[in-house]
C-alpha atoms as a PDB file:
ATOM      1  CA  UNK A   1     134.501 215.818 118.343  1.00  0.00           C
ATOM      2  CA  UNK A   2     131.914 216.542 120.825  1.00  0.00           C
ATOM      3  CA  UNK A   3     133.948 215.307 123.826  1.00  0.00           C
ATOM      4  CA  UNK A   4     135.753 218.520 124.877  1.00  0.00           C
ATOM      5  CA  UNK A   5     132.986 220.304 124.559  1.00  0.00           C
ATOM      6  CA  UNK A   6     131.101 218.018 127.117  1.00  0.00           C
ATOM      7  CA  UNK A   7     134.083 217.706 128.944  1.00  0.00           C
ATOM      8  CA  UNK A   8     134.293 214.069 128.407  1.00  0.00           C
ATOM      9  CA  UNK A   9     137.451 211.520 127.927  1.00  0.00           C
ATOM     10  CA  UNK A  10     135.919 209.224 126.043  1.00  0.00           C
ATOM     11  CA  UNK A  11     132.826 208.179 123.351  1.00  0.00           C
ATOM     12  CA  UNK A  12     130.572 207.099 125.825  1.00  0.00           C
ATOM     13  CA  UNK A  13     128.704 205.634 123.071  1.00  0.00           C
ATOM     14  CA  UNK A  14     130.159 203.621 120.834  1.00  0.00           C
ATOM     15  CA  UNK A  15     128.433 200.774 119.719  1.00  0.00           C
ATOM     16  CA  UNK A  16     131.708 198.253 119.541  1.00  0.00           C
ATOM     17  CA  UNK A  17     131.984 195.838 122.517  1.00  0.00           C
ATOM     18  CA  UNK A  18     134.009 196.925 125.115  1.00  0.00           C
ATOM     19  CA  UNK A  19     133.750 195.236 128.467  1.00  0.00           C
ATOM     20  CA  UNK A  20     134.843 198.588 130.541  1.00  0.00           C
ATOM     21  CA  UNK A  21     131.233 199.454 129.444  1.00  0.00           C
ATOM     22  CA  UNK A  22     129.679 196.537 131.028  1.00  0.00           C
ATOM     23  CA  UNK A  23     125.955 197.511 132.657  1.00  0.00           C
ATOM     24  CA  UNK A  24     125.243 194.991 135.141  1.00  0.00           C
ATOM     25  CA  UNK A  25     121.535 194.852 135.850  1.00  0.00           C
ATOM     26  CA  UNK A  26     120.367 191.777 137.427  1.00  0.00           C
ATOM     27  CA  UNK A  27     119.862 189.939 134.802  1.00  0.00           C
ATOM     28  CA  UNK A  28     123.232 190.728 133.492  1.00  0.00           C
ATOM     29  CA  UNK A  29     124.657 189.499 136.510  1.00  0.00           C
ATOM     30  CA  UNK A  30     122.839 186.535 136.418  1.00  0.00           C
ATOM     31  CA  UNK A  31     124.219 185.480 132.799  1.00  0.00           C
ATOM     32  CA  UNK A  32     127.626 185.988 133.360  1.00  0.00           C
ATOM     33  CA  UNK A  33     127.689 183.820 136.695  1.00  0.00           C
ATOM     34  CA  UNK A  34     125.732 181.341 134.562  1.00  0.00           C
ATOM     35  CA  UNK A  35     128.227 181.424 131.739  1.00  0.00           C
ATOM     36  CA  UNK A  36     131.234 181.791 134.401  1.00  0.00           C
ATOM     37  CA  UNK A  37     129.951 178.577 136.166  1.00  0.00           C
ATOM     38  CA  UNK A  38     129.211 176.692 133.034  1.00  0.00           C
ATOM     39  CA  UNK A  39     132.544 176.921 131.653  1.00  0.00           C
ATOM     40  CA  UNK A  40     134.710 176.410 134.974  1.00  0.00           C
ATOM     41  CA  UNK A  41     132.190 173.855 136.465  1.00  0.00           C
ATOM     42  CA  UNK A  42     132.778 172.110 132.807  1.00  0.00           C
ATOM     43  CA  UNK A  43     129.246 171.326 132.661  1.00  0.00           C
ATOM     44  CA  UNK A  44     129.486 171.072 128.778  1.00  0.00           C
ATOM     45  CA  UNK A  45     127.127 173.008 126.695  1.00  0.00           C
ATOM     46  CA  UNK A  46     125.099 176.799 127.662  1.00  0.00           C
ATOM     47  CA  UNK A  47     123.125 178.590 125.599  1.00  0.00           C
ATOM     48  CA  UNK A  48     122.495 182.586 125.676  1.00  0.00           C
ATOM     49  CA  UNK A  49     119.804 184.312 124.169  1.00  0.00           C
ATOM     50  CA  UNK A  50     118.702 187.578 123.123  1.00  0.00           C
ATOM     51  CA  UNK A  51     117.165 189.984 120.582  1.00  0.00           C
ATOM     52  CA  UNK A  52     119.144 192.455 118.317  1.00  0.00           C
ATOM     53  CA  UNK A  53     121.185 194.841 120.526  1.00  0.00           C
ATOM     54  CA  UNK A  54     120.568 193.644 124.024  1.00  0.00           C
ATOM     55  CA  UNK A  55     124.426 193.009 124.726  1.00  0.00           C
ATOM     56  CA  UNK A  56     125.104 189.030 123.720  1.00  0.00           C
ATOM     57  CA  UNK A  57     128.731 190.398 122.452  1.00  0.00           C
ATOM     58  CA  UNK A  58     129.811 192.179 125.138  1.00  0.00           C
ATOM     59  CA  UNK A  59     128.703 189.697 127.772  1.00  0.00           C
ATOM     60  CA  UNK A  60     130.914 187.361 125.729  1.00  0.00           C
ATOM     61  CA  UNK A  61     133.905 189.483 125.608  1.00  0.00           C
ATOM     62  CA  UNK A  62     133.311 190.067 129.417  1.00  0.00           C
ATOM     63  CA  UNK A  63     133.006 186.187 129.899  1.00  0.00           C
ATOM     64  CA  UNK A  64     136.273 186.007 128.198  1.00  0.00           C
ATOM     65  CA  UNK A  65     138.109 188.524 129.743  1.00  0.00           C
ATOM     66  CA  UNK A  66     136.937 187.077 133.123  1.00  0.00           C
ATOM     67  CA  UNK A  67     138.414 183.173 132.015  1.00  0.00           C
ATOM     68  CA  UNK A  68     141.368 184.280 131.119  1.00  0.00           C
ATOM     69  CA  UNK A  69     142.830 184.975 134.280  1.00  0.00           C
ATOM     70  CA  UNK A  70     141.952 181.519 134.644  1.00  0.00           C
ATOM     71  CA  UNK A  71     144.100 179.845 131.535  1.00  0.00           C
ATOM     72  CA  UNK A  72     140.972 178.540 129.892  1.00  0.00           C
ATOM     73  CA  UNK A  73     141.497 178.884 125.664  1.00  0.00           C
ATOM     74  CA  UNK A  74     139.235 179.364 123.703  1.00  0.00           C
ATOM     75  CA  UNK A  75     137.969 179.579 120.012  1.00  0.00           C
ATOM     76  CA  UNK A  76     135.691 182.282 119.200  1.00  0.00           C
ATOM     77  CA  UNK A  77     133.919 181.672 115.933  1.00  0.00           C
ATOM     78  CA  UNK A  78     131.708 184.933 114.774  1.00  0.00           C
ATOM     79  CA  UNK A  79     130.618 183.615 111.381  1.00  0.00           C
ATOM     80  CA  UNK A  80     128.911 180.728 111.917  1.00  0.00           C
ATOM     81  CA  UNK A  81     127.842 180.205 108.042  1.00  0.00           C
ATOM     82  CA  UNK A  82     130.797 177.923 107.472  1.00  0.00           C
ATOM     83  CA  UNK A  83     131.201 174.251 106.058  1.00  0.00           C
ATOM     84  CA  UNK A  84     131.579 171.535 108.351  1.00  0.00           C
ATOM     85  CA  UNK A  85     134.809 171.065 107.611  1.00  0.00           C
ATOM     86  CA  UNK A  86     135.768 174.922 107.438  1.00  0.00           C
ATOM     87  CA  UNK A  87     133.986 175.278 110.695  1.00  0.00           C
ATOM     88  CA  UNK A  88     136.860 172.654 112.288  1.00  0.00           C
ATOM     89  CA  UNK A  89     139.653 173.964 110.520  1.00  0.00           C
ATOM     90  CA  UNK A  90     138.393 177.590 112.466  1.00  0.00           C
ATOM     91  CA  UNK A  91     138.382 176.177 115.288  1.00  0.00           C
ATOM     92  CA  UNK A  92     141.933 174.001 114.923  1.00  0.00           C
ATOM     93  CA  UNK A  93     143.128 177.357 113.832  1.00  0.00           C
ATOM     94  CA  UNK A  94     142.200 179.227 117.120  1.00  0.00           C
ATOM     95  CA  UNK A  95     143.353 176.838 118.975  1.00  0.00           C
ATOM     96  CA  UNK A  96     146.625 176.956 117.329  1.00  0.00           C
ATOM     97  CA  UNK A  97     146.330 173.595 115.736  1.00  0.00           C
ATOM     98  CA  UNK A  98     147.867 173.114 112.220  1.00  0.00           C
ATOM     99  CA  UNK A  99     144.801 172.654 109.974  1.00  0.00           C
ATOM    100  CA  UNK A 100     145.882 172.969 106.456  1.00  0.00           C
ATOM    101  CA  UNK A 101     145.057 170.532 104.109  1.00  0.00           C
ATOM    102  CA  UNK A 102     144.127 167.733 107.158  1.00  0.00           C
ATOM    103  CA  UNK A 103     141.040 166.156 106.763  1.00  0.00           C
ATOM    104  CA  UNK A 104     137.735 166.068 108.956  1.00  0.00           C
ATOM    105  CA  UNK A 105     138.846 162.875 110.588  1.00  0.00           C
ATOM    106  CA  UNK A 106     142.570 164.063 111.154  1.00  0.00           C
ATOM    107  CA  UNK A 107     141.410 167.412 112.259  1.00  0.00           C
ATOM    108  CA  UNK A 108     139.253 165.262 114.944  1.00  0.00           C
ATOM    109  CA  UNK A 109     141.704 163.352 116.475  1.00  0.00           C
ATOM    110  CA  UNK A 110     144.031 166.464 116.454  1.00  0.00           C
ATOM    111  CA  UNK A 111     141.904 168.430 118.471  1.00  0.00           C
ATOM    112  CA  UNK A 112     141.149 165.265 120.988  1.00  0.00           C
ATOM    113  CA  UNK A 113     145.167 165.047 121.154  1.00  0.00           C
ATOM    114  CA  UNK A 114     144.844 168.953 122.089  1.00  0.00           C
ATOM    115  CA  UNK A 115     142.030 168.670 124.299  1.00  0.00           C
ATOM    116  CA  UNK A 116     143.241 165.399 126.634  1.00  0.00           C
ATOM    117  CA  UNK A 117     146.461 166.846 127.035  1.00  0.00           C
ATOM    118  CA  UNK A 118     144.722 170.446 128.678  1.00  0.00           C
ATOM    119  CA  UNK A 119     142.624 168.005 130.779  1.00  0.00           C
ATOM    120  CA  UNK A 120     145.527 166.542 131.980  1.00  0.00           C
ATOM    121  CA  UNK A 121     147.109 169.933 132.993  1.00  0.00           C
ATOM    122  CA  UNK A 122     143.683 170.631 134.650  1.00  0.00           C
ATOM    123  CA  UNK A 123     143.240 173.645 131.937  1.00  0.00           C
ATOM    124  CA  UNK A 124     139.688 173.984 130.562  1.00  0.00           C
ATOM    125  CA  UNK A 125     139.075 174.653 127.124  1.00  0.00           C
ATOM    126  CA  UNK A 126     136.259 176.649 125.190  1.00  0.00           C
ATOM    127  CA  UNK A 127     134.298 176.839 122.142  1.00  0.00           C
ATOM    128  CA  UNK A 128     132.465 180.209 121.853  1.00  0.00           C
ATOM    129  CA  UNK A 129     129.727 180.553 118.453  1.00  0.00           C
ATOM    130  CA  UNK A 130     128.204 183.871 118.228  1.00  0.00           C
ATOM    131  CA  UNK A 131     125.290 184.896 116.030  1.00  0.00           C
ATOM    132  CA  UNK A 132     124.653 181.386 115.808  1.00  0.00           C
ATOM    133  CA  UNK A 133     121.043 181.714 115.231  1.00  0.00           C
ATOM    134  CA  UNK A 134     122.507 181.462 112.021  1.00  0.00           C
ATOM    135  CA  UNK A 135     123.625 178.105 112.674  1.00  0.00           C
ATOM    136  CA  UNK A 136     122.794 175.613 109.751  1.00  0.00           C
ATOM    137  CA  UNK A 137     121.063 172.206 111.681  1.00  0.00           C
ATOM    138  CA  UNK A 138     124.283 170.551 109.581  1.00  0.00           C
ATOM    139  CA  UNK A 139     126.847 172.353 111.778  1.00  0.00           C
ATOM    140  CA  UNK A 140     124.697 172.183 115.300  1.00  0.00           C
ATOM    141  CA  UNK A 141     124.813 168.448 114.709  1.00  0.00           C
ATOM    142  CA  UNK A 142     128.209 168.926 114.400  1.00  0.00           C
ATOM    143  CA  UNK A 143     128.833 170.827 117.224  1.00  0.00           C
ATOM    144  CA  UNK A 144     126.324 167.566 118.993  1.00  0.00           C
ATOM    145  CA  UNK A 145     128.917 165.398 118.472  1.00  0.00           C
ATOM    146  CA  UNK A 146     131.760 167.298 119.652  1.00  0.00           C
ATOM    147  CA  UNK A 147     130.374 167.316 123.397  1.00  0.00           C
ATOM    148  CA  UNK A 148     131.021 163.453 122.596  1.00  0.00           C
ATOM    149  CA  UNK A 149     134.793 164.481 122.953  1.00  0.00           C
ATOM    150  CA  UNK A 150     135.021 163.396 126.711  1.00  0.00           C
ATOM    151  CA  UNK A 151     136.653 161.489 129.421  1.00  0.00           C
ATOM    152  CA  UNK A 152     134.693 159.096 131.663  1.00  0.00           C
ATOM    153  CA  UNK A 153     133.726 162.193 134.204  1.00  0.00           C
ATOM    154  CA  UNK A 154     134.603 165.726 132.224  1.00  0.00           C
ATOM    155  CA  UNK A 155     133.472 166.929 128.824  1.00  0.00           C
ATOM    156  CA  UNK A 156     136.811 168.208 127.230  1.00  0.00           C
ATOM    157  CA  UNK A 157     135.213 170.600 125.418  1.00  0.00           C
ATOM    158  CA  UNK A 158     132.970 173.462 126.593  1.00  0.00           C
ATOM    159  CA  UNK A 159     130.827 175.196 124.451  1.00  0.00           C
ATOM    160  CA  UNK A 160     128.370 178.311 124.435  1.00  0.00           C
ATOM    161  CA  UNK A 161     125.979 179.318 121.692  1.00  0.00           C
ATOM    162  CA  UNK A 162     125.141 182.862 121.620  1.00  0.00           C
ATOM    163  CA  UNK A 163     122.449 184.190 119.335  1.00  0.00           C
ATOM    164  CA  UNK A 164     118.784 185.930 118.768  1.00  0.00           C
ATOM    165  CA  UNK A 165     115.548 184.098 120.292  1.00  0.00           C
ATOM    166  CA  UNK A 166     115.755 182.033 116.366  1.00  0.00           C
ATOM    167  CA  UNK A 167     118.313 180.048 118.298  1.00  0.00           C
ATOM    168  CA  UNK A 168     115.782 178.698 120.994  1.00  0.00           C
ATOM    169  CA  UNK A 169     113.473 177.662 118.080  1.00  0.00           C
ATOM    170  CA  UNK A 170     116.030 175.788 116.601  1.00  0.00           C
ATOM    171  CA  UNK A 171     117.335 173.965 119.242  1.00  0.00           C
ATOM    172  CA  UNK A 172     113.292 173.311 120.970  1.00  0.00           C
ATOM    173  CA  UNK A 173     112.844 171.534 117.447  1.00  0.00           C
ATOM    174  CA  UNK A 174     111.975 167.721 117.420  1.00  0.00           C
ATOM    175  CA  UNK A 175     115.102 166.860 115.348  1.00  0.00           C
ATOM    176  CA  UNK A 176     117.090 168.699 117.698  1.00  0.00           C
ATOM    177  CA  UNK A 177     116.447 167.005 120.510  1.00  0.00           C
ATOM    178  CA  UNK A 178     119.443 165.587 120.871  1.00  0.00           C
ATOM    179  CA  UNK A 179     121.451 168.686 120.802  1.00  0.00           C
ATOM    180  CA  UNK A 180     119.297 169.877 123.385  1.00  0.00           C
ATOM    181  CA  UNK A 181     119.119 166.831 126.173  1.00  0.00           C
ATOM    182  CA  UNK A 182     122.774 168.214 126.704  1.00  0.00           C
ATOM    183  CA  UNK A 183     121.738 172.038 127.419  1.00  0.00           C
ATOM    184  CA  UNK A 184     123.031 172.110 130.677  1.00  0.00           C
ATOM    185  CA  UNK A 185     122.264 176.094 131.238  1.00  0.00           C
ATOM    186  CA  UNK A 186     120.171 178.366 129.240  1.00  0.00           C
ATOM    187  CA  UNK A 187     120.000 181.993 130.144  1.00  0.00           C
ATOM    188  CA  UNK A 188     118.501 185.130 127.852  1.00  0.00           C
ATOM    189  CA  UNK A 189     119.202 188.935 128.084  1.00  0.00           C
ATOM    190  CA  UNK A 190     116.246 190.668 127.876  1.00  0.00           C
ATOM    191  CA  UNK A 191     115.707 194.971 127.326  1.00  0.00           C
ATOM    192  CA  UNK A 192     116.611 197.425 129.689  1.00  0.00           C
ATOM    193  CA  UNK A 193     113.535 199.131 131.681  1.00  0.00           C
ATOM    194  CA  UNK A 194     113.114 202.713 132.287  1.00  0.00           C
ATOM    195  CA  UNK A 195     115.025 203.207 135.275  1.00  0.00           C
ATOM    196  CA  UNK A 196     117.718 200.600 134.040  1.00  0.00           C
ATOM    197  CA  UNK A 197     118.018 202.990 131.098  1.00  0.00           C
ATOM    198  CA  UNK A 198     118.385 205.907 133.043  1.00  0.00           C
ATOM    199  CA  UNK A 199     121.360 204.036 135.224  1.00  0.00           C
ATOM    200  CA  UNK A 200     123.092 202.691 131.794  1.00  0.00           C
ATOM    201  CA  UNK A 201     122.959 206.216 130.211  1.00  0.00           C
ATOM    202  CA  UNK A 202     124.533 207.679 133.391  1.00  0.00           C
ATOM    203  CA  UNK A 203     126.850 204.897 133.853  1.00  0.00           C
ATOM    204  CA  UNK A 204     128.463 205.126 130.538  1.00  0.00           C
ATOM    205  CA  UNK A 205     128.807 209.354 131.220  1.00  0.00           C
ATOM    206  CA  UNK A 206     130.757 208.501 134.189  1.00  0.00           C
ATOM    207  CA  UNK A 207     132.733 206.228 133.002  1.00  0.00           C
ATOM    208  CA  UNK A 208     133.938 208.186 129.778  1.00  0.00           C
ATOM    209  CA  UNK A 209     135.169 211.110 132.172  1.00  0.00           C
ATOM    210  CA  UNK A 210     131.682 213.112 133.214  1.00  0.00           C
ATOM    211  CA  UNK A 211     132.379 214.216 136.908  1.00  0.00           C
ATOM    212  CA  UNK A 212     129.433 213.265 139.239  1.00  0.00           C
ATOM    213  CA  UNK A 213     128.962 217.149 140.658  1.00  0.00           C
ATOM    214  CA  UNK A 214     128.695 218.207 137.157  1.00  0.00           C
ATOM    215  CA  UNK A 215     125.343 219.425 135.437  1.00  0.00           C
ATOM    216  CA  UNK A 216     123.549 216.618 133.791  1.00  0.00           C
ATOM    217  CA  UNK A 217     123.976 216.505 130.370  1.00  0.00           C
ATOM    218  CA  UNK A 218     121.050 213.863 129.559  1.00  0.00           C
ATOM    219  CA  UNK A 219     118.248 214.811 132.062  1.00  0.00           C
ATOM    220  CA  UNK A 220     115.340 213.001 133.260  1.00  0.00           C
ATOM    221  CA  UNK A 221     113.205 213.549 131.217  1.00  0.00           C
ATOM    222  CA  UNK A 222     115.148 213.159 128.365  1.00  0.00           C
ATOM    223  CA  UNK A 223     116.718 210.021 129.203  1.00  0.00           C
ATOM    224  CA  UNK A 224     113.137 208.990 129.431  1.00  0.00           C
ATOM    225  CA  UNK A 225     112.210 209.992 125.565  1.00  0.00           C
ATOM    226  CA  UNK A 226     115.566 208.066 124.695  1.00  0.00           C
ATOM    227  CA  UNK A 227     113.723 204.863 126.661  1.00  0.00           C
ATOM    228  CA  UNK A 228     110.582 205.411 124.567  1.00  0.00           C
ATOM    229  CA  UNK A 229     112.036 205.237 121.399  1.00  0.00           C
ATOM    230  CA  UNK A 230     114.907 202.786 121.987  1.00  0.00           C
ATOM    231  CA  UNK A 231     112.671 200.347 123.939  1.00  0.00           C
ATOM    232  CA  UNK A 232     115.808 199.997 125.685  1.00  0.00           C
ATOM    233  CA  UNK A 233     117.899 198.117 123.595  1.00  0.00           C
ATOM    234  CA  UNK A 234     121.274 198.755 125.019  1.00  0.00           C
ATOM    235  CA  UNK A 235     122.776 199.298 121.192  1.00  0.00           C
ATOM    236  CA  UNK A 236     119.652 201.721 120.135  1.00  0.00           C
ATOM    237  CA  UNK A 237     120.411 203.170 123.147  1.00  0.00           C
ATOM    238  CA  UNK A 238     124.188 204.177 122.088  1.00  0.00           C
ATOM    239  CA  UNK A 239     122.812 204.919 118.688  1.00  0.00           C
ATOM    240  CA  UNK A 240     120.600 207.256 119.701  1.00  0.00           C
ATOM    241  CA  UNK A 241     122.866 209.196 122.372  1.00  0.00           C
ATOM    242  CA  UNK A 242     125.307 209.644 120.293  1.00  0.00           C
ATOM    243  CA  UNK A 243     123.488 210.972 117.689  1.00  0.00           C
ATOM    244  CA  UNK A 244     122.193 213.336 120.473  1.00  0.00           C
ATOM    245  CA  UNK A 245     125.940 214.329 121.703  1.00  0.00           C
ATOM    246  CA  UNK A 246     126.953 215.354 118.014  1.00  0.00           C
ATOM    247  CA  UNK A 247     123.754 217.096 117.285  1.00  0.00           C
ATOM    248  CA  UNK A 248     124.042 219.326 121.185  1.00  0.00           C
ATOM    249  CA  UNK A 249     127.523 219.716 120.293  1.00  0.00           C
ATOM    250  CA  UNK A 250     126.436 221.597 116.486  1.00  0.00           C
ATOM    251  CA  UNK A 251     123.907 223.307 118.800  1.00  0.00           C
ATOM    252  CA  UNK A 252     126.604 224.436 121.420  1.00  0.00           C
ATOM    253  CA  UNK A 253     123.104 223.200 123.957  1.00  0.00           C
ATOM    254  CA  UNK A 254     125.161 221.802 127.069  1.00  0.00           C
ATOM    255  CA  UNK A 255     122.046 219.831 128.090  1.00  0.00           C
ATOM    256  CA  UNK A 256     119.946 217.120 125.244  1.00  0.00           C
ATOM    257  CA  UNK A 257     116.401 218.353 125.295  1.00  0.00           C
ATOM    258  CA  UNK A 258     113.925 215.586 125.152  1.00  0.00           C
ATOM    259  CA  UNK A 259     112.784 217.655 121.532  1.00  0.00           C
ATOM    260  CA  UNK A 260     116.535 216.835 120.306  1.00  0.00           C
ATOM    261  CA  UNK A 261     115.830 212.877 121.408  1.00  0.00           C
ATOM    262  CA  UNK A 262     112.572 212.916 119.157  1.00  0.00           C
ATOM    263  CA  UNK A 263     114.396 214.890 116.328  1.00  0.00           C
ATOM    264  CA  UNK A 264     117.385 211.900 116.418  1.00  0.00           C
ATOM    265  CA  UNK A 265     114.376 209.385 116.297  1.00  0.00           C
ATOM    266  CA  UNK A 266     113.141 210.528 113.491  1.00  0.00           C
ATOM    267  CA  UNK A 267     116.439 211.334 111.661  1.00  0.00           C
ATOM    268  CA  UNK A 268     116.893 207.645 112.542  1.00  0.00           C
ATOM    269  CA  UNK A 269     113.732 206.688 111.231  1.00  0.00           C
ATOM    270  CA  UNK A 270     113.206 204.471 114.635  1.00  0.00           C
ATOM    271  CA  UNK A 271     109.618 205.823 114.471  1.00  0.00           C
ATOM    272  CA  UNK A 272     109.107 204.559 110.880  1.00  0.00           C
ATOM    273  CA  UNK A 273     110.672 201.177 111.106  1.00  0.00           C
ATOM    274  CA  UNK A 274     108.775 200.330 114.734  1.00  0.00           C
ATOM    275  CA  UNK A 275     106.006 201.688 113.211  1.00  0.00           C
ATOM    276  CA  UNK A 276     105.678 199.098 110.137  1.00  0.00           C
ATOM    277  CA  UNK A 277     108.318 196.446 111.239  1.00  0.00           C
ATOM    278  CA  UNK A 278     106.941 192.733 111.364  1.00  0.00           C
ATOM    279  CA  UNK A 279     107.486 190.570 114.703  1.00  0.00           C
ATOM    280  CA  UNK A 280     106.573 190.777 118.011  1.00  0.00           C
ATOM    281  CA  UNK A 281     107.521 194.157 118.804  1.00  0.00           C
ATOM    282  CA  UNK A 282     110.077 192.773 121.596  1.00  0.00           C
ATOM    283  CA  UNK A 283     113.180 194.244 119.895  1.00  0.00           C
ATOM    284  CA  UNK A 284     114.553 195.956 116.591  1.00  0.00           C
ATOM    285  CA  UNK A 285     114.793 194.232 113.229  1.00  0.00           C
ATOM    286  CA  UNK A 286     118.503 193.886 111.620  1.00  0.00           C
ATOM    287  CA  UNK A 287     117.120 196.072 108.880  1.00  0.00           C
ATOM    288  CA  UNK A 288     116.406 198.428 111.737  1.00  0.00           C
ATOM    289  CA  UNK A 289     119.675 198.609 113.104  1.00  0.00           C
ATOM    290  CA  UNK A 290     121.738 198.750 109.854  1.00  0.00           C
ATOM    291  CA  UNK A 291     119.392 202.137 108.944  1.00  0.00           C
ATOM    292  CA  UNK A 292     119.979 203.658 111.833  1.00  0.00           C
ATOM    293  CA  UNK A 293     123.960 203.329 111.531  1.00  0.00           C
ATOM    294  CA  UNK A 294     123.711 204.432 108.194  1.00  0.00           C
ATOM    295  CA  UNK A 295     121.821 207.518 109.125  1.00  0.00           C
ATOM    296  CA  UNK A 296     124.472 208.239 112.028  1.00  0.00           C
ATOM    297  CA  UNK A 297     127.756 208.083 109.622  1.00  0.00           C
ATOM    298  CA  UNK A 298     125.991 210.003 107.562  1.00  0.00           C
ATOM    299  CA  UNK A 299     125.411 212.479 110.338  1.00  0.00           C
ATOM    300  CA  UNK A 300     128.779 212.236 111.760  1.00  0.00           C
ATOM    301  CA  UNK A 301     130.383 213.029 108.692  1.00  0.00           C
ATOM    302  CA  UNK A 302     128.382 216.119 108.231  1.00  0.00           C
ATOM    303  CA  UNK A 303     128.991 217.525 111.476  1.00  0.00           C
ATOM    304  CA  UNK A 304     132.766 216.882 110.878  1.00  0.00           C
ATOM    305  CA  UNK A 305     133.011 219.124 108.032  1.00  0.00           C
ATOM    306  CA  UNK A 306     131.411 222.227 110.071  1.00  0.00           C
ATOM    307  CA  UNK A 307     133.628 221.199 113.318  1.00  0.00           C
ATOM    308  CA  UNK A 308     136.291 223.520 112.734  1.00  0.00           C
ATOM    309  CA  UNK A 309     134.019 226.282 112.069  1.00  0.00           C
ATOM    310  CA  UNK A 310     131.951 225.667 115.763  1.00  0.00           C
ATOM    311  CA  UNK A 311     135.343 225.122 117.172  1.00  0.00           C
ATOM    312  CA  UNK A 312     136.547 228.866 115.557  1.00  0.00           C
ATOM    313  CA  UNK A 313     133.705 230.580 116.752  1.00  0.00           C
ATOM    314  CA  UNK A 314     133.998 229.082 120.256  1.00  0.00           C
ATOM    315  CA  UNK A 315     137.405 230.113 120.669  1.00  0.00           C
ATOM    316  CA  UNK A 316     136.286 233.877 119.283  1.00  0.00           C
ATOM    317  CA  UNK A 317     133.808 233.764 121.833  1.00  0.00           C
END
């Protein structure tokens, strides 16, 4: 709704995944040639890391996109609180293996049958397990004893966990260390700083359709009170400038004052929640985030209803 208005293409804000909004900061970079190299170098297992929001998804989708072009298939499995069993039938199923009614052994040798005869065509093949911080120890054995699935030089199957800093702790335990002798790579995606912010926030203006000579609708100083209160964490980051975009839009303001940033903050309750939330303070709590995109439905839907109104009186104008 606010797009024409800011003369824009696109949402440059959206909190989905998309890889055409990639940021890549150094350390961004640096995963995804980690990842990149893992899989095609079939080294076997890597593990990313990350708190709420700092862009584990979207790397992954990027990874993907990337590996492709490269005939590698993959599984993706994004609810890790399966069964054993239902976790191989998910993955048989991606694969395009018939899983129905097959059990845990059949499954097994069905998708070593699968995996030997893509090693033989030189293809790669990959497991991908997001959020799987919430991993049960059950299913990372598991997933232990399918990097057994190998030939005398290659593991057939690659694998990346992706998942919050939880993950580490599970896999440093003592009756882990099995699972994680076979790390091979380990990399972590940490918050944006200030003047990574301010690049990200411009970057994703640019890309939805903002023209480069034109006035700046997030200033400095604002982009630095959206740093402030979304630590930057890439996805409080979106929540928060979007929330700003609708609100300047109802405002007909064709710059976000650093006053509007604070007054989305505290519609968002960011302030609260940082305030009182438990942890270490080095990114938002799932409670957190699920508030704050409550609060911005709840905003978008109200600004919806008086859209055609704003519109009518712009056109009058």
């Amino acid at each position: 709704m606010y797009k024409t208005f800011y003369h824009l293409r696109l949402n440059p804000f959206e909190i989905t995944p998309d890889p055409a909004f990639l940021f890549p900061t150094a350390r961004h970079n640096e995963a995804l040639a980690s990842l990149y190299y893992g899989v095609t170098a079939r080294k076997g297992f890597v593990v990313l890391s990350g708190e709420v929001g700092t862009g584990k998804t979207l790397m992954l989708r990027s990874l993907l996109g990337l590996l492709q072009q490269r005939n590698v298939a993959f599984a993706l499995v994004f609810n890790p609180t399966l069964s054993p069993l239902e976790f191989l039938r998910y993955i048989a199923g991606d694969f395009g293996i018939p899983s129905g009614g097959r059990a845990k052994d059949e499954l097994l040798q069905a998708l070593n049958t699968f995996l030997l005869a893509r090693h033989r065509q030189k293809l790669s093949t990959l497991l991908v397990v997001d959020e799987a911080h919430h991993l049960s120890r059950e299913l990372l054995e598991e997933i232990r004893l399918l990097t057994n699935l190998e030939t005398a030089k290659e593991k057939l199957l690659q694998i990346i966990l992706a998942g919050q800093p939880e993950l580490d702790e599970k896999l440093d335990s003592f009756d882990l260390r099995q699972l994680k002798q076979r790390i091979a790579l380990r990399c972590h995606l940490a918050a944006l700083s200030l003047e990574e912010t301010r690049n990200y926030i411009q970057r994703r203006m640019e890309i939805a359709g903002k023209r480069p000579a034109s006035a700046d609708v997030f200033p400095g100083s604002t982009m630095s009170a959206v740093f402030r209160h979304s630590r930057g964490i890439p996805r409080l980051i979106n929540t928060i400038c979007e929330n700003a975009l609708i609100a300047g839009f109802a405002r007909r303001a064709e710059m976000i004052s650093p006053e509007t940033i604070d007054d989305v903050a505290r519609d968002l309750r960011l302030g609260v929640v940082l305030a009182t939330a438990p942890g270490n303070g080095n990114g938002p709590s799932e409670d957190e985030l699920l508030s704050a995109m409550k609060t911005l439905f709840e905003i978008r839907n109200r600004f919806r209803k008086e859209e055609p109104k704003a519109a009518s009186s712009t056109r009058l104008a």
